[in-house]
N, C-alpha and C. Protein backbone atom coordinates (compact mmCIF):
# COMPACT_ATOMS: atom_id res chain seq x y z
N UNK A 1 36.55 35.37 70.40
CA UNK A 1 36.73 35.25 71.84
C UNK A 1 37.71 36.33 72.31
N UNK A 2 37.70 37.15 73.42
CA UNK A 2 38.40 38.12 74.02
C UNK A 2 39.56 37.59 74.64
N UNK A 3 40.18 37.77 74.69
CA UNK A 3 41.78 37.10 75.85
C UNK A 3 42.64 38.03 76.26
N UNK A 4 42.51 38.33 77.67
CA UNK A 4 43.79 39.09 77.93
C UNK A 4 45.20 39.11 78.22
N UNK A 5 45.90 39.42 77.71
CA UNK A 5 47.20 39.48 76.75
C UNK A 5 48.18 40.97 77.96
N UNK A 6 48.93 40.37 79.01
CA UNK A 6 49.70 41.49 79.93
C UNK A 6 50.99 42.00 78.50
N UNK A 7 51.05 43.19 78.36
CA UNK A 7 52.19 43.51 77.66
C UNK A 7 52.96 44.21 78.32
N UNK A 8 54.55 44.84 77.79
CA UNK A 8 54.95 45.79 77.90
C UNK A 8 55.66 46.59 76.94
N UNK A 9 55.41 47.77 77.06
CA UNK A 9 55.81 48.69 76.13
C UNK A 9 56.84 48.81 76.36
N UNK A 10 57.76 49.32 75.20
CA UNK A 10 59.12 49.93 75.14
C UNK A 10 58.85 51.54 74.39
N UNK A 11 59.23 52.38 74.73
CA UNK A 11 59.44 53.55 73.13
C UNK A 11 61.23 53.98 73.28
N UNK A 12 60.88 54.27 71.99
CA UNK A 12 62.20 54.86 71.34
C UNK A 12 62.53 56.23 72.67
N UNK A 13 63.80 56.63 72.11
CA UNK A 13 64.46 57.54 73.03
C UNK A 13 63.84 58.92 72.98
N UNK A 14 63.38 59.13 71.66
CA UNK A 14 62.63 60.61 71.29
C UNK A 14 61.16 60.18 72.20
N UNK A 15 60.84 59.47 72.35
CA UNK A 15 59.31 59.15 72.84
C UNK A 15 59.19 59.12 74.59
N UNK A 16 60.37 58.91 75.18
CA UNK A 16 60.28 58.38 76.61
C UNK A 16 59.41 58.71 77.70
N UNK A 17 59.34 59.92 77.45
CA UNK A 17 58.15 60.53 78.11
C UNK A 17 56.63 60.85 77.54
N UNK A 18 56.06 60.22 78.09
CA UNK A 18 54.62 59.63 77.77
C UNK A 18 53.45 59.96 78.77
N UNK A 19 52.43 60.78 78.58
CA UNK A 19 51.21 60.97 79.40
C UNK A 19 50.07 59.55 79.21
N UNK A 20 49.83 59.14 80.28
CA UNK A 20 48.90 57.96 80.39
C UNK A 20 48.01 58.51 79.40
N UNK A 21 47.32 59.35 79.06
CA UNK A 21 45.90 59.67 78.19
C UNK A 21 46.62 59.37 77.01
N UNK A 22 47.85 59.39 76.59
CA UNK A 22 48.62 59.31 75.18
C UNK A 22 48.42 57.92 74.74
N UNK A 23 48.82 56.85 75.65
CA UNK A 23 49.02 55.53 75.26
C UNK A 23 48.69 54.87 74.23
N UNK A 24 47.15 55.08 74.25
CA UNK A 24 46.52 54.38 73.11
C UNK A 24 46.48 55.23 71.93
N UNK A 25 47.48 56.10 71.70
CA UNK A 25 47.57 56.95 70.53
C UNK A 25 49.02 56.32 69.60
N UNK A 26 50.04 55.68 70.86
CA UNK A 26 50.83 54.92 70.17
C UNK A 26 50.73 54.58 69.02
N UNK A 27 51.74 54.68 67.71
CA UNK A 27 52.00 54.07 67.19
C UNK A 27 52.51 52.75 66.83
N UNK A 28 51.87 51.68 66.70
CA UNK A 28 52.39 49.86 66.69
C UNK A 28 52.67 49.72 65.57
N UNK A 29 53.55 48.51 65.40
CA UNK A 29 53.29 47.65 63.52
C UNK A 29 52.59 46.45 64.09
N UNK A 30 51.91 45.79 63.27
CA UNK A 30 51.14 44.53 63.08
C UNK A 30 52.49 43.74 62.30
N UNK A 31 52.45 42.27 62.56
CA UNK A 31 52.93 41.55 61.88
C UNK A 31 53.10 41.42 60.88
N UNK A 32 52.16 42.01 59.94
CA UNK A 32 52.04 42.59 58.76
C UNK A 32 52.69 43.61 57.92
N UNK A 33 53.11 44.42 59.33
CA UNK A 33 53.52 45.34 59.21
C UNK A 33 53.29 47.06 58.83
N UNK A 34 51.22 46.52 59.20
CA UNK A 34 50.55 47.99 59.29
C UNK A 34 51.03 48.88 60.20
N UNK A 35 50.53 50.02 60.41
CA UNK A 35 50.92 50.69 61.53
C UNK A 35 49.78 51.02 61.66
N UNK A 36 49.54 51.33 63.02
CA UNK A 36 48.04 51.25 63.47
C UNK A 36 48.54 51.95 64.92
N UNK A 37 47.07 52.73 65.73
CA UNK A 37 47.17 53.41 67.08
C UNK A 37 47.18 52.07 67.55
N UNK A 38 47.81 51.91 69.49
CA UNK A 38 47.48 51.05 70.02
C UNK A 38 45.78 51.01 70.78
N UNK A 39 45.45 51.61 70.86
CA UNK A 39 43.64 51.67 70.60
C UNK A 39 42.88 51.11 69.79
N UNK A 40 43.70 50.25 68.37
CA UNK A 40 42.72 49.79 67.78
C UNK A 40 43.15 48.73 68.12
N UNK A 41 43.66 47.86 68.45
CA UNK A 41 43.81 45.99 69.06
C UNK A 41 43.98 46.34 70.89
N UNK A 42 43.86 47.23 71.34
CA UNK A 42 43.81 47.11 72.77
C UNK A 42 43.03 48.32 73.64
N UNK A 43 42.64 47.34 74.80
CA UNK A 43 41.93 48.57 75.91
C UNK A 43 43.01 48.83 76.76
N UNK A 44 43.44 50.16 77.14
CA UNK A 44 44.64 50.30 77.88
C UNK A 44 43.89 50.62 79.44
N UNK A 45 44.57 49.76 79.74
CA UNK A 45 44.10 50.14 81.66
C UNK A 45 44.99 50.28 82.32
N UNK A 46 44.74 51.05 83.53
CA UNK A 46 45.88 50.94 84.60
C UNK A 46 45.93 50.27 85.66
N UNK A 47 47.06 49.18 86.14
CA UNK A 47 46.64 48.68 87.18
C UNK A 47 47.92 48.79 88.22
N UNK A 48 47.76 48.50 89.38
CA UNK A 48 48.87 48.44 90.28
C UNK A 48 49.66 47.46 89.96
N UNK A 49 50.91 47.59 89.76
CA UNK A 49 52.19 46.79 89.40
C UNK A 49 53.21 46.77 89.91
N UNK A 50 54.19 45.75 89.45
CA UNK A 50 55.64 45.81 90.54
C UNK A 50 56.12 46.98 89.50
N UNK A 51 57.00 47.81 90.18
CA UNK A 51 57.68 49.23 89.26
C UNK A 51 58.90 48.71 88.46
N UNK A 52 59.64 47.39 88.74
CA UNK A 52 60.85 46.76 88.12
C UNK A 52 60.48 45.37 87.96
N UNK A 53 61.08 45.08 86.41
CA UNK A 53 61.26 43.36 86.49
C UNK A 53 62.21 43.13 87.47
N UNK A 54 62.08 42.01 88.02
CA UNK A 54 63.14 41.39 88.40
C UNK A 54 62.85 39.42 87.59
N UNK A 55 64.74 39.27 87.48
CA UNK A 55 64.25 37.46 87.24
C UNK A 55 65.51 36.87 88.28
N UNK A 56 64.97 35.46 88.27
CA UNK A 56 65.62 34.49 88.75
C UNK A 56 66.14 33.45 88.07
N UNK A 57 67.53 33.14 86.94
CA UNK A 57 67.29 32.19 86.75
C UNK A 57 66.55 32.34 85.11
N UNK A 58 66.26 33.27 84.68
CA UNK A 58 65.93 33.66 83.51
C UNK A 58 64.01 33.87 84.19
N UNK A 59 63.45 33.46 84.78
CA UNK A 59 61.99 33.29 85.54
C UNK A 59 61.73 34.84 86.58
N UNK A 60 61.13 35.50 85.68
CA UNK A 60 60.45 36.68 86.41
C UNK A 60 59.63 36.38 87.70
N UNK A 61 60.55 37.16 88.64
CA UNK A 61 59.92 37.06 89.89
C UNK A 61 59.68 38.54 90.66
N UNK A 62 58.73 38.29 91.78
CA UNK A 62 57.87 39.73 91.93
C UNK A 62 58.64 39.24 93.52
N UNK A 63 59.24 39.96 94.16
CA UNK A 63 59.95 39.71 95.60
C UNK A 63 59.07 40.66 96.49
N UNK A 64 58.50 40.08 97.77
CA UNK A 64 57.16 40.66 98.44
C UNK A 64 58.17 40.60 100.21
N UNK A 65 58.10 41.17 100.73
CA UNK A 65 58.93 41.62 102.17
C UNK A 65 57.65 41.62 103.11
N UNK A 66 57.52 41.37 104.22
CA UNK A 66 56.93 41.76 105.44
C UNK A 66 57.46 42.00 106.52
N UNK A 67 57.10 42.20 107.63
CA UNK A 67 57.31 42.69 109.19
C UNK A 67 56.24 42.24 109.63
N UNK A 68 56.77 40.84 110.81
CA UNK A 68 55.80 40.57 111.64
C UNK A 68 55.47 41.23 112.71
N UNK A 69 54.37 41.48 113.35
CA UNK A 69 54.04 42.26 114.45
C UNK A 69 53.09 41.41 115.22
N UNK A 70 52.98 42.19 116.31
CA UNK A 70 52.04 41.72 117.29
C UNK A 70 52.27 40.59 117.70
N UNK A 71 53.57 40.28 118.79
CA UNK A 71 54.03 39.16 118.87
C UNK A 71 53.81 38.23 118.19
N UNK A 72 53.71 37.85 117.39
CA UNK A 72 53.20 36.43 116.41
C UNK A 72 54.80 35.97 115.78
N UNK A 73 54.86 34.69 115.95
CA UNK A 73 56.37 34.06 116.02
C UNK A 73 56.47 34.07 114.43
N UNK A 74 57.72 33.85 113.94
CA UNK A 74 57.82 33.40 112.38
C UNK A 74 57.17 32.15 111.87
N UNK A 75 57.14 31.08 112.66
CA UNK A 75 56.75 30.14 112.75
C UNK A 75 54.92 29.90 111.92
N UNK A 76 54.55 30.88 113.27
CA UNK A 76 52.96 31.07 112.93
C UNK A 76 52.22 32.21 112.07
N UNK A 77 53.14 33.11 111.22
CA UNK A 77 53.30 33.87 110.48
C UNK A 77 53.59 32.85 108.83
N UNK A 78 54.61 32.34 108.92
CA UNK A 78 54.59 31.13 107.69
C UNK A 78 53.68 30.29 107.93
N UNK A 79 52.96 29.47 108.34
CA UNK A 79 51.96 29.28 108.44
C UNK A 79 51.02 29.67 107.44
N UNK A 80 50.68 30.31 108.34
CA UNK A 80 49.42 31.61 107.96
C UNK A 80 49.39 31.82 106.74
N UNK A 81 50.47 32.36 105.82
CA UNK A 81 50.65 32.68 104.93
C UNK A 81 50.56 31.18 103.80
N UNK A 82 51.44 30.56 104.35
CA UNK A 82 51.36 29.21 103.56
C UNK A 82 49.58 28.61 103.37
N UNK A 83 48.81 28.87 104.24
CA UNK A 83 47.34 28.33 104.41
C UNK A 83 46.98 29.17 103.51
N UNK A 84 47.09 30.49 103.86
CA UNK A 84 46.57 31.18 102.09
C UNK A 84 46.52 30.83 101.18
N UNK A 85 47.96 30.89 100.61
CA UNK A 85 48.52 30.67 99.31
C UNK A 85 48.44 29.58 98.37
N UNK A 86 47.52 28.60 99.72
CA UNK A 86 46.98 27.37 99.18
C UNK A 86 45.81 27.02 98.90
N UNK A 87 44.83 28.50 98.76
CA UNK A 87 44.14 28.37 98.66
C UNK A 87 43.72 28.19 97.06
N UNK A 88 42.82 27.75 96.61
CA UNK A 88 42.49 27.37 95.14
C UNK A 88 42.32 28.14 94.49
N UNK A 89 42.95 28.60 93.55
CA UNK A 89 42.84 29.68 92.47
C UNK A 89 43.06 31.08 92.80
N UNK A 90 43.73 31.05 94.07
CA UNK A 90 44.54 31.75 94.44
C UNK A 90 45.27 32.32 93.19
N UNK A 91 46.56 31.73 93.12
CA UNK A 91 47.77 31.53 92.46
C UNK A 91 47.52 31.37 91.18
N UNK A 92 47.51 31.87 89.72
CA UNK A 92 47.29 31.53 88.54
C UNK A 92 48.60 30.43 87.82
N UNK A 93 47.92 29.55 87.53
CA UNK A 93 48.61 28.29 86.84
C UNK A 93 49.93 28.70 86.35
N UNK A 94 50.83 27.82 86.34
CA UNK A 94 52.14 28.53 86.03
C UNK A 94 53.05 29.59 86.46
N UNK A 95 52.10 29.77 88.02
CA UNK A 95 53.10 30.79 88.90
C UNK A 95 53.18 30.14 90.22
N UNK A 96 54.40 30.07 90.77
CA UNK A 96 54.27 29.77 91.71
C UNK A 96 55.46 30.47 93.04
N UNK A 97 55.19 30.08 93.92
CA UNK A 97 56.10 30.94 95.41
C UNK A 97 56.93 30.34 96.00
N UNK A 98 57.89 30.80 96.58
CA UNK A 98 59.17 30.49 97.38
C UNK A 98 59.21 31.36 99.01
N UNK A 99 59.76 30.73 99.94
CA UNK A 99 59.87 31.40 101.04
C UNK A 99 61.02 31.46 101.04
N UNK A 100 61.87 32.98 101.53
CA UNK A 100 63.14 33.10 101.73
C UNK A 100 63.39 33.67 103.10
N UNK A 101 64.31 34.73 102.99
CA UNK A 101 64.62 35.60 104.22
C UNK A 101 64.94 34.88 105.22
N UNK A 102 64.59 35.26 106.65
CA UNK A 102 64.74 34.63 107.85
C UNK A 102 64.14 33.19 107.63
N UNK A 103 62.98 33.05 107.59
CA UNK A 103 62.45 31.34 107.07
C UNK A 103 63.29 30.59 106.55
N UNK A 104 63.51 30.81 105.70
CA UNK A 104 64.74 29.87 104.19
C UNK A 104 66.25 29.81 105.30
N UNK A 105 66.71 30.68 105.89
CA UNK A 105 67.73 30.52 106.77
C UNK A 105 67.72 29.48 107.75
N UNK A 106 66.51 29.55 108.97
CA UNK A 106 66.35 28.87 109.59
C UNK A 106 65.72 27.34 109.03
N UNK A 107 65.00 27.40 108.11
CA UNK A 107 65.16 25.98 107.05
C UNK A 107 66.73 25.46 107.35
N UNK A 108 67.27 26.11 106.53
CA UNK A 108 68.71 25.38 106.07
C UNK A 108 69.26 25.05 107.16
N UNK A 109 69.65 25.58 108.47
CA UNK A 109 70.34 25.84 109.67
C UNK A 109 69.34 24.50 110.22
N UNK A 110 68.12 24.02 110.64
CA UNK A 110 67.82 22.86 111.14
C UNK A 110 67.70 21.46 110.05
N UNK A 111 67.97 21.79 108.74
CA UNK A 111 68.15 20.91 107.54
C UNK A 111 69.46 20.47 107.65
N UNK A 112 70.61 21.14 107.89
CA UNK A 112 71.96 21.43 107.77
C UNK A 112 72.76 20.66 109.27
N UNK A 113 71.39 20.19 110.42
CA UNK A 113 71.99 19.64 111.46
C UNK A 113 71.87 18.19 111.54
């Protein structure tokens, strides 16, 4: 059965600079402790990513910003967004979202009265 498996690479200090066509030329060890290209246990692809970990709490989190426009209140902007995010299979199991910023403020400030 196939399973995909998100990694991340580290290299040594002599290695740091790396051409994408190189990747799968990497050198790995196996548990075993073969050494093998990373081309032979993986397909290397590229995809759009956050450029930094960030965590929370020890829990890797991806922090996403907007600007509302077109008069549309915060109100009906969270919303909106919240009706998404609820949508089914949206969200992969074991991840989940927080609202902060201005929202999370005005939370606390009518929670807090």
């Amino acid at each position: 059965a196939v399973r995909n498996v998100g990694v991340r690479l580290w290299l040594d200090p002599p290695q740091r600079r790396i051409y994408r066509d190189q990747l799968g030329n990497l050198p790995i060890r196996s548990p075993t402790g073969r050494i093998m290209r990373l081309s032979t246990v993986a397909q290397v692809r590229f995809v759009a990513g956050q450029s930094e970990l960030t965590r929370n709490n020890l829990a890797q989190i991806v922090p996403v910003t907007a600007r509302i426009s077109g008069g549309h209140s915060l109100g009906a902007a969270i919303t909106e967004v919240q009706r998404v995010l609820a949508r089914p299979g949206l969200i992969p199991r074991g991840v989940y979202y927080s609202l902060g910023g201005q929202y999370k403020q005005e939370q606390a400030a009518v929670h807090g009265m």
